[in-house]
Protein backbone atom coordinates (compact mmCIF):
# COMPACT_ATOMS: atom_id res chain seq x y z
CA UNK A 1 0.00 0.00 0.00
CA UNK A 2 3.09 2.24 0.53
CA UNK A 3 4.55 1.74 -2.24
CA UNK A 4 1.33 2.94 -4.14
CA UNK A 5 1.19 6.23 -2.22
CA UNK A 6 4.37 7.62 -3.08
CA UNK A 7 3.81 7.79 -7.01
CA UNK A 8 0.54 9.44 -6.45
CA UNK A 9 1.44 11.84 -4.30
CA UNK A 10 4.69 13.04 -6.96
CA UNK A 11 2.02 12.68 -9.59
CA UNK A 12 0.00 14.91 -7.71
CA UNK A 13 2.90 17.24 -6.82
CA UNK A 14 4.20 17.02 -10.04
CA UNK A 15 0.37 18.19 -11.79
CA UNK A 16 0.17 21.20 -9.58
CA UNK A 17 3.41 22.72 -9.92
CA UNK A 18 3.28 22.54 -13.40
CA UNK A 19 -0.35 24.22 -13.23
CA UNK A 20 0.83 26.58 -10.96
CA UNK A 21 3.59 27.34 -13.54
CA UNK A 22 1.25 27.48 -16.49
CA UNK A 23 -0.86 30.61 -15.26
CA UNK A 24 2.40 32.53 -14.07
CA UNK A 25 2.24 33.11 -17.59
CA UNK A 26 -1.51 33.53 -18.94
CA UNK A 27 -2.84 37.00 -19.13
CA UNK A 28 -4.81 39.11 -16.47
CA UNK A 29 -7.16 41.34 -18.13
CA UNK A 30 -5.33 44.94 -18.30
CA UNK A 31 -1.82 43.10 -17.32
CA UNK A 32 1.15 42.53 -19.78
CA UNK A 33 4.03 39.91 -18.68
CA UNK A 34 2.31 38.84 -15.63
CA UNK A 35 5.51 36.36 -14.92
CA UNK A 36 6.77 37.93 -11.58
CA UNK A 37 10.53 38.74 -13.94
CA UNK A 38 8.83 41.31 -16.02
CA UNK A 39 6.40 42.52 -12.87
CA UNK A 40 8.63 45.38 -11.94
CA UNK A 41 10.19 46.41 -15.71
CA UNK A 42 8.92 48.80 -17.65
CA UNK A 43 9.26 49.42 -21.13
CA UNK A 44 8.91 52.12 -23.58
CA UNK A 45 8.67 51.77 -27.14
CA UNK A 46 9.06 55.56 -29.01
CA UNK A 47 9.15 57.43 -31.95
CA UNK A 48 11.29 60.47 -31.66
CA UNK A 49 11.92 63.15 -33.85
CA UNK A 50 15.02 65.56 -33.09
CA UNK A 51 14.49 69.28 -34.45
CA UNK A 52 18.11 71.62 -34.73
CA UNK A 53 17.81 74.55 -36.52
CA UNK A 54 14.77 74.13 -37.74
CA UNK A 55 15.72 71.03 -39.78
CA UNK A 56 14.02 67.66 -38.65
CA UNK A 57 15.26 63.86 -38.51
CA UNK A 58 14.68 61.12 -36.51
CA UNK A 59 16.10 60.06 -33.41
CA UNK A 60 17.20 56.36 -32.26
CA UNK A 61 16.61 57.24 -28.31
CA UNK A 62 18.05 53.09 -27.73
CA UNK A 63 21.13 54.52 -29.32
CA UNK A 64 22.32 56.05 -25.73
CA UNK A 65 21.38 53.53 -23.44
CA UNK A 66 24.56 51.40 -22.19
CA UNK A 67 25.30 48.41 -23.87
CA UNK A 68 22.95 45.06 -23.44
CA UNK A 69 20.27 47.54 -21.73
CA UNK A 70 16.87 47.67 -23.25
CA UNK A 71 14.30 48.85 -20.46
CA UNK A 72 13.67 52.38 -21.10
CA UNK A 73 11.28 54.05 -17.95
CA UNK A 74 10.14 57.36 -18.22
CA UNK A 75 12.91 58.52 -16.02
CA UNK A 76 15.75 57.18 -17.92
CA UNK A 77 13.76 58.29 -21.36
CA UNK A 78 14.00 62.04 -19.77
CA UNK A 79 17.63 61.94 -18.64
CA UNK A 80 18.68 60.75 -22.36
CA UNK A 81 16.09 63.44 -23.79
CA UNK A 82 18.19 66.31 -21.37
CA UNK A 83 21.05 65.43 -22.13
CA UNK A 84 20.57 65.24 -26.35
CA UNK A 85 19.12 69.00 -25.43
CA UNK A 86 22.01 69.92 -23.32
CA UNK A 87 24.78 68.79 -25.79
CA UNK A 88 23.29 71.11 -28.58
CA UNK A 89 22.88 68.43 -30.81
CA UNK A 90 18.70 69.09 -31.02
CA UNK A 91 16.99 71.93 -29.84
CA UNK A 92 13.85 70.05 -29.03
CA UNK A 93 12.77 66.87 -29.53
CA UNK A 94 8.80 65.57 -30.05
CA UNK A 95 7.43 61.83 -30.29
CA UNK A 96 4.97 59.90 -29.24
CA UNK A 97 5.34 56.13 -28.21
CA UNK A 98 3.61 53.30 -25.54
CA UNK A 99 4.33 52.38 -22.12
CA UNK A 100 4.27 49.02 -20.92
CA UNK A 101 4.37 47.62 -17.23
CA UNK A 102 2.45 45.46 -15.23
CA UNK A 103 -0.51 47.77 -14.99
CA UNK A 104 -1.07 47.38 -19.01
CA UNK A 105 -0.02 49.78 -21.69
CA UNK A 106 -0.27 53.66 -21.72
CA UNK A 107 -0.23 56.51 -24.44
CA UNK A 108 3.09 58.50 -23.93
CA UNK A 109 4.28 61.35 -25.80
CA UNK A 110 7.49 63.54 -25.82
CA UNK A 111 6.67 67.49 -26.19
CA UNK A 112 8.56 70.20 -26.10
CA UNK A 113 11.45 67.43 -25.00
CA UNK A 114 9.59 66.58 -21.48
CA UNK A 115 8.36 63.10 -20.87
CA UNK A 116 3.85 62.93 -20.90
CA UNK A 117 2.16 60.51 -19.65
């Protein structure tokens, strides 16, 4: 009787941790990457445009983050956006892009060269 027991209780063991493991990943209505990896990145995705002396042209914003980094938070988004402004090479810089975090995905736009949400 024993030696019954033991395979149905790793069965068992075995079924719910690979349910359990299953819905870490399935979707929550208004959530994106519920897995608990992604549930404190955020990520912007943007389209900038760089204006400098009245002349226009787009600007690669993933360009100045360090190498191998690719989550871009409004706060790092405005520090790169300062310091394009600062350097002289743009006078202002516009675009408009999404946010995405664990509480979904937002509208955000660049005006003026300040970070809206």
């Amino acid at each position: 009787m024993h030696e019954s027991v033991l395979p149905a209780a790793q069965t068992a063991v075995t079924l719910a941790l690979g349910a359990w493991m299953i819905t870490g990943f399935t979707r929550l209505p208004g959530r994106w990457l519920r897995w608990k990896m992604f549930c404190r990145a955020t990520f912007t995705v943007i389209t900038l445009t760089g204006t400098k002396d009245g002349r226009t042209e787009s600007v690669n914003v993933y360009d100045h983050l360090s190498p191998g980094s690719f989550i871009l938070g409004p706060p790092q988004l405005q520090a790169i956006l300062n310091y394009l402004v600062r350097s002289g090479r743009y006078d202002r810089l516009d675009g408009h892009g999404r946010l995405l975090n664990a509480q979904g995905e937002h509208h955000i736009e660049v005006r003026g060269s300040r970070v809206v949400l």
